[in-house]
PDB file of N, CA and C in Angstrom:
ATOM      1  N   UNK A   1      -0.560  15.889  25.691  1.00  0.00           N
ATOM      2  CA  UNK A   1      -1.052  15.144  24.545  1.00  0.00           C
ATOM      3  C   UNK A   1       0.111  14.808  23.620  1.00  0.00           C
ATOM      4  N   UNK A   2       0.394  13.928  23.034  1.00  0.00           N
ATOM      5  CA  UNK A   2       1.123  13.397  22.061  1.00  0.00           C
ATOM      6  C   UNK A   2       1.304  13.554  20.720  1.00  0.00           C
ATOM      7  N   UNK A   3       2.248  13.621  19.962  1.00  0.00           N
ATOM      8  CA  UNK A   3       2.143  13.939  18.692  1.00  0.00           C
ATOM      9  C   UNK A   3       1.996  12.653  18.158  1.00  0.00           C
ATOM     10  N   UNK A   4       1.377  12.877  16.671  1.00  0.00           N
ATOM     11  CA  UNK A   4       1.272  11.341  16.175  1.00  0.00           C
ATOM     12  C   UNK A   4       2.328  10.731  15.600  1.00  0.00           C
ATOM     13  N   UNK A   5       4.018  11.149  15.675  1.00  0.00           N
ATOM     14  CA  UNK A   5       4.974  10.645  15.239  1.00  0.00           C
ATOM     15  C   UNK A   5       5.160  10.133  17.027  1.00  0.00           C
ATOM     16  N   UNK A   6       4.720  10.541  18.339  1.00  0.00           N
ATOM     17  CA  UNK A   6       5.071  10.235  19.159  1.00  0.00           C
ATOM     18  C   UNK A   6       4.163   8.968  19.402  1.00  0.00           C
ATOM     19  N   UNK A   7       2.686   9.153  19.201  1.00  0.00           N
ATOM     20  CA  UNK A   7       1.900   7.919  19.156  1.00  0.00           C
ATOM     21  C   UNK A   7       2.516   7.001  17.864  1.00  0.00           C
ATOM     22  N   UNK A   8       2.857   7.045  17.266  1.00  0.00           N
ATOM     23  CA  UNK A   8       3.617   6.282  15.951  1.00  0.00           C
ATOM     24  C   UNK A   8       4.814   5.493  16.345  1.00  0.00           C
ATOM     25  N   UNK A   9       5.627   5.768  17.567  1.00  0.00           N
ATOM     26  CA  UNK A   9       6.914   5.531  17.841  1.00  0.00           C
ATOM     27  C   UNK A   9       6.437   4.393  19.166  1.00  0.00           C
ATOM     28  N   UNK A  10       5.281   4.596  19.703  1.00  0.00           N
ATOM     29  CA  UNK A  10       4.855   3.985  21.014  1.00  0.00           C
ATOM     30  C   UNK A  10       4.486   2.356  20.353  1.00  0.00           C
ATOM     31  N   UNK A  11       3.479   2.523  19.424  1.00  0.00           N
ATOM     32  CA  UNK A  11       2.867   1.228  18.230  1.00  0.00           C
ATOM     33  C   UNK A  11       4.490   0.685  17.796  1.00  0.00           C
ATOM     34  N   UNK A  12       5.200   1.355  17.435  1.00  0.00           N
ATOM     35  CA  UNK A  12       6.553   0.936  16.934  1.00  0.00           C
ATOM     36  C   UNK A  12       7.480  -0.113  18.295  1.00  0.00           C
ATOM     37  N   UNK A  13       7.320   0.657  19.440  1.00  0.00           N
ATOM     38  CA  UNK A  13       8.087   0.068  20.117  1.00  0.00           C
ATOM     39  C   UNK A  13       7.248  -0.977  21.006  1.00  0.00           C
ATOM     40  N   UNK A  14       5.816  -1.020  20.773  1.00  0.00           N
ATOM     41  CA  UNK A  14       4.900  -2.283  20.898  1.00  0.00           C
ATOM     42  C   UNK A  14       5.921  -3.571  20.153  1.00  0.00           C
ATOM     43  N   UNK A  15       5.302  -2.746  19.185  1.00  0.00           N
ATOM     44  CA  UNK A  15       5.594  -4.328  18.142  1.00  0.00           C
ATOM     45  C   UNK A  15       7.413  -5.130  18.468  1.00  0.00           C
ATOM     46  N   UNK A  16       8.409  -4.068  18.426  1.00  0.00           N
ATOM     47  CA  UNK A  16       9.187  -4.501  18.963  1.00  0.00           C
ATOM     48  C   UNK A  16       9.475  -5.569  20.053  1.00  0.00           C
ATOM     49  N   UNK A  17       8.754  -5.083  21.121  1.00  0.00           N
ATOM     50  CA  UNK A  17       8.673  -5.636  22.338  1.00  0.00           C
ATOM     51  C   UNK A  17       8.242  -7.118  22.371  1.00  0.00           C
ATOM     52  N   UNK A  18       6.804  -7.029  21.452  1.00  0.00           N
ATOM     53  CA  UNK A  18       6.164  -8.424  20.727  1.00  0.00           C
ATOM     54  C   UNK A  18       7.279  -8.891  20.188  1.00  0.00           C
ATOM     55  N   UNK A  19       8.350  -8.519  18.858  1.00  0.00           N
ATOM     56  CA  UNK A  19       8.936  -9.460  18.201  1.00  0.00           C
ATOM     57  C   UNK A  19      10.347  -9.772  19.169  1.00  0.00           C
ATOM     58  N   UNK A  20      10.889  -9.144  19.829  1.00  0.00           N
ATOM     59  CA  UNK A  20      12.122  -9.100  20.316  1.00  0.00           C
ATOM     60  C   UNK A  20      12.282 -10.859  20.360  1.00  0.00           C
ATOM     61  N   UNK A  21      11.679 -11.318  21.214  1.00  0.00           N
ATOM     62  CA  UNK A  21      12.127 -12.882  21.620  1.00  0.00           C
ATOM     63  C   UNK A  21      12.211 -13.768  20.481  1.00  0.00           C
ATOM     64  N   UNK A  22      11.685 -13.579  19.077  1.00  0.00           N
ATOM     65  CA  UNK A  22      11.629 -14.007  17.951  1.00  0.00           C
ATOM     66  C   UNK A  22      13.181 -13.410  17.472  1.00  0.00           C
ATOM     67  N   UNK A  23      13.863 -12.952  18.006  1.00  0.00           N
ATOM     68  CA  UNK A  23      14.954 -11.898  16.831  1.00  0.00           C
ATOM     69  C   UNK A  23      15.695 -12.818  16.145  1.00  0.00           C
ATOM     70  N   UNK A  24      16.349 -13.966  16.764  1.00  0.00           N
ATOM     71  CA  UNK A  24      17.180 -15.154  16.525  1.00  0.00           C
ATOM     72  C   UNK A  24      16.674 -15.378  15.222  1.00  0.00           C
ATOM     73  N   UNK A  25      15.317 -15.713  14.566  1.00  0.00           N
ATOM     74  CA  UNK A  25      14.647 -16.115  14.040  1.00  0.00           C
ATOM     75  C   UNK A  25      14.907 -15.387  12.581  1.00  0.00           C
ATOM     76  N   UNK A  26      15.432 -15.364  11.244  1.00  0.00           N
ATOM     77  CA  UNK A  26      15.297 -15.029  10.176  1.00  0.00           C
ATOM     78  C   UNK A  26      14.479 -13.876   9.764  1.00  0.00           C
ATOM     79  N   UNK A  27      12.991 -14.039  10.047  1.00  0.00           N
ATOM     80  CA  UNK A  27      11.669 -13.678  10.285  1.00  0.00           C
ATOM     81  C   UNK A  27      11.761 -12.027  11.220  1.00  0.00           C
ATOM     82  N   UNK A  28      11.942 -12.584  12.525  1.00  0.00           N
ATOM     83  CA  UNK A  28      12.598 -11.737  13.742  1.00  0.00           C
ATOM     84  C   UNK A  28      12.911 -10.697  12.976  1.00  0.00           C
ATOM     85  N   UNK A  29      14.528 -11.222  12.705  1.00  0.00           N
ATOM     86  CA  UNK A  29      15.501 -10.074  12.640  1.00  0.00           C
ATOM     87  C   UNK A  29      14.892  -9.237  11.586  1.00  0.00           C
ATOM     88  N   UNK A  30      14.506  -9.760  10.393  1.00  0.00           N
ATOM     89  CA  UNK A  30      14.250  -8.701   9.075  1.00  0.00           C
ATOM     90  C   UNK A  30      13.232  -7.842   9.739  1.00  0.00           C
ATOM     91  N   UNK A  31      11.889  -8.162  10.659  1.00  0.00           N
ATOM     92  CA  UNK A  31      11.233  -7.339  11.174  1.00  0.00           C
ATOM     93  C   UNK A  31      11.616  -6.433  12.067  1.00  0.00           C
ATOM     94  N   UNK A  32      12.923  -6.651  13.439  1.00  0.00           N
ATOM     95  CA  UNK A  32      13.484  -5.063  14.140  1.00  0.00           C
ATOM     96  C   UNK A  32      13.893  -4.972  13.222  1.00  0.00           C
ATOM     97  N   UNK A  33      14.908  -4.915  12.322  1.00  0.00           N
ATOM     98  CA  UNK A  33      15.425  -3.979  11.125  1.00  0.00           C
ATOM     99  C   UNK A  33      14.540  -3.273  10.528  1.00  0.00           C
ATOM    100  N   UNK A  34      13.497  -3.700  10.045  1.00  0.00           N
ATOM    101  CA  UNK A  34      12.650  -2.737   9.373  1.00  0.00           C
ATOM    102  C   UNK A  34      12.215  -1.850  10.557  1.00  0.00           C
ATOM    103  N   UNK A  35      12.043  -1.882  11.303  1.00  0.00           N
ATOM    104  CA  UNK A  35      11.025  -1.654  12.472  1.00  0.00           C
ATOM    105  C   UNK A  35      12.293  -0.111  13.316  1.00  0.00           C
ATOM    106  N   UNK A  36      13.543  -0.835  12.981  1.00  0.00           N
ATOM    107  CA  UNK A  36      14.654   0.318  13.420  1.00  0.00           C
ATOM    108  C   UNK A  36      14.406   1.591  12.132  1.00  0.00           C
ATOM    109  N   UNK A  37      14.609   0.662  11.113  1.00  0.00           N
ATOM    110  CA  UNK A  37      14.542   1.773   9.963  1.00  0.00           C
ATOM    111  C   UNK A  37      13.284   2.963   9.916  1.00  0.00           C
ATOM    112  N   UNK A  38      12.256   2.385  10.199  1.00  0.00           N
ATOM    113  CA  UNK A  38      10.924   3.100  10.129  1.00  0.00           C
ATOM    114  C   UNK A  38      11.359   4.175  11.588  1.00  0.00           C
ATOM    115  N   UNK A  39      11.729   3.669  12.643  1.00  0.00           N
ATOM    116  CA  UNK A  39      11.844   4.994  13.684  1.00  0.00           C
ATOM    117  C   UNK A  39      13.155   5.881  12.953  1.00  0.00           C
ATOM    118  N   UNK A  40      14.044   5.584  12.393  1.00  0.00           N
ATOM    119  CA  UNK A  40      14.566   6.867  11.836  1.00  0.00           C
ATOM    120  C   UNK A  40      14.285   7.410  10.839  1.00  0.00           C
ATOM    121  N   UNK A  41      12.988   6.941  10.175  1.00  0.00           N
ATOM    122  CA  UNK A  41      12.585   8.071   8.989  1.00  0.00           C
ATOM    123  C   UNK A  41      11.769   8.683   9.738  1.00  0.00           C
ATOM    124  N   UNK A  42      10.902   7.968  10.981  1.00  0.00           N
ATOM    125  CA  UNK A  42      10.426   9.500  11.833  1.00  0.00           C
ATOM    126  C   UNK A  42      10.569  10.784  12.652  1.00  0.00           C
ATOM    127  N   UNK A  43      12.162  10.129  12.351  1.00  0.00           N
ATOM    128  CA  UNK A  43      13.073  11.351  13.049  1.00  0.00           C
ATOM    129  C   UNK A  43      12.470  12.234  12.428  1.00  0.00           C
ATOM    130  N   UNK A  44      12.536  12.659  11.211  1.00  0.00           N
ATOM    131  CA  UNK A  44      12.329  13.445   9.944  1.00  0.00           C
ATOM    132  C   UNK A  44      11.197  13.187   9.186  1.00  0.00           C
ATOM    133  N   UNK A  45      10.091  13.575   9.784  1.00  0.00           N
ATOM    134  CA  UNK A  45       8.358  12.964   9.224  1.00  0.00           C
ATOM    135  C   UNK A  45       7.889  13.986   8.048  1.00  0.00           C
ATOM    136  N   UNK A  46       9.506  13.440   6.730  1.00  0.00           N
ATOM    137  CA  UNK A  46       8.403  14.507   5.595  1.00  0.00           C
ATOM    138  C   UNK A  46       7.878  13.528   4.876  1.00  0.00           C
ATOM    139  N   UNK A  47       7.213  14.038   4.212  1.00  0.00           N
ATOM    140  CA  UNK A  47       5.967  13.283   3.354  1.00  0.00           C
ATOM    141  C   UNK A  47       6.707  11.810   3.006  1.00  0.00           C
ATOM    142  N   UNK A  48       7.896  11.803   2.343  1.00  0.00           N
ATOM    143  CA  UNK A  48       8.357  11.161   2.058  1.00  0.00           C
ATOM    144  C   UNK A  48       9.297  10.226   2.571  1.00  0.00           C
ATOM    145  N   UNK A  49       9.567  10.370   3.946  1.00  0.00           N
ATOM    146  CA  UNK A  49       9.642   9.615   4.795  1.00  0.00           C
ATOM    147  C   UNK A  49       8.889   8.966   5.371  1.00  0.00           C
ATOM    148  N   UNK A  50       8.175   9.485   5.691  1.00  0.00           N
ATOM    149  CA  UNK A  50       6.095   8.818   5.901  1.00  0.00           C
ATOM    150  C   UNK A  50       5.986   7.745   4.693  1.00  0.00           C
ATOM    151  N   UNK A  51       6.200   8.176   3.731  1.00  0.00           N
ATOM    152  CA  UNK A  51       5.482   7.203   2.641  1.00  0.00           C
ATOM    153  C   UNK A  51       6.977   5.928   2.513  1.00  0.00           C
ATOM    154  N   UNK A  52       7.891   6.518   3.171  1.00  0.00           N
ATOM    155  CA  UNK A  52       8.782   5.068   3.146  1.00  0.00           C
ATOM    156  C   UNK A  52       8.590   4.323   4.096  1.00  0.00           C
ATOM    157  N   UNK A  53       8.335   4.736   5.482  1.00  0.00           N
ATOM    158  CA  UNK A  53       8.019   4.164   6.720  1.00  0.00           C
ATOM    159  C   UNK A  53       6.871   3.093   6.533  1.00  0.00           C
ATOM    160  N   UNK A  54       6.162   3.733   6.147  1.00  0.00           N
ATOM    161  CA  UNK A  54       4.642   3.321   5.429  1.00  0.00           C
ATOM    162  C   UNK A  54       4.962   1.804   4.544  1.00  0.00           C
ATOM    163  N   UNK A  55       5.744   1.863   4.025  1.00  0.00           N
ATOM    164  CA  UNK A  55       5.801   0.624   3.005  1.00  0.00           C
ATOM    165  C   UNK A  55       6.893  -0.367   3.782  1.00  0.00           C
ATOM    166  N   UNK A  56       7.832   0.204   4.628  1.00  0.00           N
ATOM    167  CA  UNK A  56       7.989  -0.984   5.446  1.00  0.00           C
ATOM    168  C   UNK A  56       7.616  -1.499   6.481  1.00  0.00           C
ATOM    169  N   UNK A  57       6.557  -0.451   6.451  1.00  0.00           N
ATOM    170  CA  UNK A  57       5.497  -1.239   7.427  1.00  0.00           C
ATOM    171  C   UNK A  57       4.563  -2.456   6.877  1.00  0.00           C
ATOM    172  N   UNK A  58       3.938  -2.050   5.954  1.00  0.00           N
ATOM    173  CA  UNK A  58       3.695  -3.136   5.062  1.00  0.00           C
ATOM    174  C   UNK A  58       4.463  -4.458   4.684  1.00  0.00           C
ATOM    175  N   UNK A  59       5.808  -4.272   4.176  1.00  0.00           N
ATOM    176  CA  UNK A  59       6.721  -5.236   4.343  1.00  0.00           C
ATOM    177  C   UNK A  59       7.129  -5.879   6.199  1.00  0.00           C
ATOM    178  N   UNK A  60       6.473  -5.358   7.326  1.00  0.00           N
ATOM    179  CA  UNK A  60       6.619  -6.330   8.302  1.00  0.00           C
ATOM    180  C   UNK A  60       5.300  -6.766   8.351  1.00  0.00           C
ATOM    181  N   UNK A  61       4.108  -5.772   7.721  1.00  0.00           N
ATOM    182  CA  UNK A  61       2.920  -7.079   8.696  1.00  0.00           C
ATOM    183  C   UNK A  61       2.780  -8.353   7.663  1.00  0.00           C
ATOM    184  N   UNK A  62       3.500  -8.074   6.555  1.00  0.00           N
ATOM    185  CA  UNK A  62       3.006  -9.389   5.581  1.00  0.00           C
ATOM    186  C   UNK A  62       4.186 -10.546   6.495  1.00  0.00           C
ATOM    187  N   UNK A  63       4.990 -10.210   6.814  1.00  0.00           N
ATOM    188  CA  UNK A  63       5.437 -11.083   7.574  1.00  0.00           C
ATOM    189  C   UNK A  63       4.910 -11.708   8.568  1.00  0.00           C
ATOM    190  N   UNK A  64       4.493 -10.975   9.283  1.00  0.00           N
ATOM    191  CA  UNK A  64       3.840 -11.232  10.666  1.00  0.00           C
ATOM    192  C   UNK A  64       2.617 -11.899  10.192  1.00  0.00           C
ATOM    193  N   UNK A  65       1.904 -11.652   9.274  1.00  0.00           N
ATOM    194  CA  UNK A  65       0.475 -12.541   8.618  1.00  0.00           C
ATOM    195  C   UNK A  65       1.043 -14.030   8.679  1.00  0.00           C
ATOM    196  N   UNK A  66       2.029 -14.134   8.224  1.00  0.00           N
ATOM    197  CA  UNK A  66       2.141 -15.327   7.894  1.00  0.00           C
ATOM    198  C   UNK A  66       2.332 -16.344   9.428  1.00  0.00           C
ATOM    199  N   UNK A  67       2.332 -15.615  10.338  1.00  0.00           N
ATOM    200  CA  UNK A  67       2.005 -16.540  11.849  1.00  0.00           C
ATOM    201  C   UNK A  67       0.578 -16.009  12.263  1.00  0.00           C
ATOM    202  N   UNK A  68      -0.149 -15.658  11.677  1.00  0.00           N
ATOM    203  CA  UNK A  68      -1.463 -15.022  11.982  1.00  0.00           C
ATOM    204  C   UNK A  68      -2.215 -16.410  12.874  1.00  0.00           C
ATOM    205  N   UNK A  69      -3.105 -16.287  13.855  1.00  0.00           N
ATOM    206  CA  UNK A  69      -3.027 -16.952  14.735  1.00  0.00           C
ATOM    207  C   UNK A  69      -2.592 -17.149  15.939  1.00  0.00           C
ATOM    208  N   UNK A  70      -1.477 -16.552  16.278  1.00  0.00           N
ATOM    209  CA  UNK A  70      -0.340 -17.361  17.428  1.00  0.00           C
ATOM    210  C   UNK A  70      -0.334 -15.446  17.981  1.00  0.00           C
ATOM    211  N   UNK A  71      -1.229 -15.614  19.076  1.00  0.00           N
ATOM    212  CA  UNK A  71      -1.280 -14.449  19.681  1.00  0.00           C
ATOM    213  C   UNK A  71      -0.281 -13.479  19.596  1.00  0.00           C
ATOM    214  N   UNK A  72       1.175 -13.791  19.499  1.00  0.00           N
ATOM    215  CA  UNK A  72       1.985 -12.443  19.943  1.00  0.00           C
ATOM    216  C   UNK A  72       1.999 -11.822  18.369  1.00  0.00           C
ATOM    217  N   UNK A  73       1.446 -12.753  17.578  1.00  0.00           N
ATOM    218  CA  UNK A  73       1.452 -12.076  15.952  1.00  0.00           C
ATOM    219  C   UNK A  73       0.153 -11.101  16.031  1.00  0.00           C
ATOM    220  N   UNK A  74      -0.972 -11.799  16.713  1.00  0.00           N
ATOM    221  CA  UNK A  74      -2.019 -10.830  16.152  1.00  0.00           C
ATOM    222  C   UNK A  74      -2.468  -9.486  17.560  1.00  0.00           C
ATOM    223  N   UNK A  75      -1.392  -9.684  18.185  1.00  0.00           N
ATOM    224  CA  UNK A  75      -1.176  -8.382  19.116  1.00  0.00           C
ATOM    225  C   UNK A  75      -0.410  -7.533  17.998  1.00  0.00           C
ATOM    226  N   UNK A  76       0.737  -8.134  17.521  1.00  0.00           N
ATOM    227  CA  UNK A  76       1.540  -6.962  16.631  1.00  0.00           C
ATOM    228  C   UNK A  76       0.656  -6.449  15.658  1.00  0.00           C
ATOM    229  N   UNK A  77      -0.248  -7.300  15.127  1.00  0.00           N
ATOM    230  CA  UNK A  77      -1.379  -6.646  14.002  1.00  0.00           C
ATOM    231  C   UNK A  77      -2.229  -5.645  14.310  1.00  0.00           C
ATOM    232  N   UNK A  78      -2.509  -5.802  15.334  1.00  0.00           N
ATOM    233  CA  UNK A  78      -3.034  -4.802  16.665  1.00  0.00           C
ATOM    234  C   UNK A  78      -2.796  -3.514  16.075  1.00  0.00           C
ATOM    235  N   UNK A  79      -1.082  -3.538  16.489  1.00  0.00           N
ATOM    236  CA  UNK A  79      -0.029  -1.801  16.422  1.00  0.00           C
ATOM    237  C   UNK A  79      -0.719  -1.608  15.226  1.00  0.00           C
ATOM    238  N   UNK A  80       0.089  -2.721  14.089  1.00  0.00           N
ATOM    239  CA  UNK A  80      -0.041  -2.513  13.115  1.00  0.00           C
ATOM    240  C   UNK A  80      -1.429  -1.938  12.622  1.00  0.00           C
ATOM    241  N   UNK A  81      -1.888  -2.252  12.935  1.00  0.00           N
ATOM    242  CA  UNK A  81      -3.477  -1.612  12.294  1.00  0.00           C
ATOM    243  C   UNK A  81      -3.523  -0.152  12.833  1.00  0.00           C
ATOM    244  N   UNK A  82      -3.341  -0.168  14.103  1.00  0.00           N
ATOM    245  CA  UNK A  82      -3.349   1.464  14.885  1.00  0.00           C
ATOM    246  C   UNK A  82      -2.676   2.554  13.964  1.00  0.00           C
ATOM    247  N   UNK A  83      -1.269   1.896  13.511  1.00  0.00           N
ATOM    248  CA  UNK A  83      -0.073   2.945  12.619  1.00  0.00           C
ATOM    249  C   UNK A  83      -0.927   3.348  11.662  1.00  0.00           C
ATOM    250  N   UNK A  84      -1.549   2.150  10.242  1.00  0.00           N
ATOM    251  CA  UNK A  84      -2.196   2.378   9.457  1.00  0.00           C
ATOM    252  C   UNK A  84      -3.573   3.201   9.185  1.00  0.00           C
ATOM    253  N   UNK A  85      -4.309   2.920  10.188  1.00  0.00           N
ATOM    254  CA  UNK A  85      -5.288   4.185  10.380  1.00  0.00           C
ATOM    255  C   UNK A  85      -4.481   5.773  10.798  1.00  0.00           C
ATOM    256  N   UNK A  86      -3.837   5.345  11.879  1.00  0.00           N
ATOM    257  CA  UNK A  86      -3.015   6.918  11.535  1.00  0.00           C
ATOM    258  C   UNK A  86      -2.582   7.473   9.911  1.00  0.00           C
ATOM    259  N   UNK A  87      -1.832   6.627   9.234  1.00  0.00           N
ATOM    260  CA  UNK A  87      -1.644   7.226   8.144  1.00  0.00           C
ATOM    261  C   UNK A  87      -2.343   7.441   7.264  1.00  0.00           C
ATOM    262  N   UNK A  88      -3.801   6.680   7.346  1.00  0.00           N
ATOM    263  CA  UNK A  88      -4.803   6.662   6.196  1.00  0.00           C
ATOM    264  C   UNK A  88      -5.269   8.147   6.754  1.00  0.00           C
ATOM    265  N   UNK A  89      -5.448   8.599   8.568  1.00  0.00           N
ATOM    266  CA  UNK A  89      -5.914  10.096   8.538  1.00  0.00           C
ATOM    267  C   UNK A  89      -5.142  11.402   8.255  1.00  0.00           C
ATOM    268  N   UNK A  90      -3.891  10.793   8.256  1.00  0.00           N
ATOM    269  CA  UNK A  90      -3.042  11.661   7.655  1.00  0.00           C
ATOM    270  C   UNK A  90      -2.836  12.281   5.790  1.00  0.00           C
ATOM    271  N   UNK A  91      -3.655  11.365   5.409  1.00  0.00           N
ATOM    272  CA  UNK A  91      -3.439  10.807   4.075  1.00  0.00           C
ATOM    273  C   UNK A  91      -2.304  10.668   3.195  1.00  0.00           C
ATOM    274  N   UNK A  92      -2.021  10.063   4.352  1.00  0.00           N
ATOM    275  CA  UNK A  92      -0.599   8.828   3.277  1.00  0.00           C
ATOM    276  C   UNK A  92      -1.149   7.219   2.813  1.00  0.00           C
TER     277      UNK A  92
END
């Protein structure tokens, strides 16, 4: 069975996978960057790394909203939603 920083890292490297071919793209890149940053605050899943991960997660799906529509966006919304219920049961 999996831990939920390990189910957390799987949704992470979803979305990746989704944005990779976009990276060229302005858009792209700021999202793996955030998306790199968030797997190394889970190296270290204290509260407060959680609650930073957490907000740049937020800062990629508002990105990704903004192609809402165009399937490989609303697959990433997908993860994205999966992460966020994790953290809402975590209560972050």
């Amino acid at each position: 069975m999996s831990s939920p920083v390990e189910k957390a890292l799987e949704n992470i490297v979803a979305i990746e996978r989704i944005v990779e071919p976009y990276g060229y793209y302005p858009d792209g890149d700021a999202i793996l960057k955030d998306l790199a940053a968030i797997k190394e605050l889970l190296k270290n899943p204290t509260r407060g790394n959680l609650l930073q991960a957490l907000e740049k997660l937020k800062a990629v799906e508002n990105v990704i909203n903004q192609y809402g529509g165009y399937e490989p966006a609303e697959k990433a919304i997908e993860h994205i939603n999966i992460l966020k219920e994790m953290a809402k049961r975590h209560g972050l």
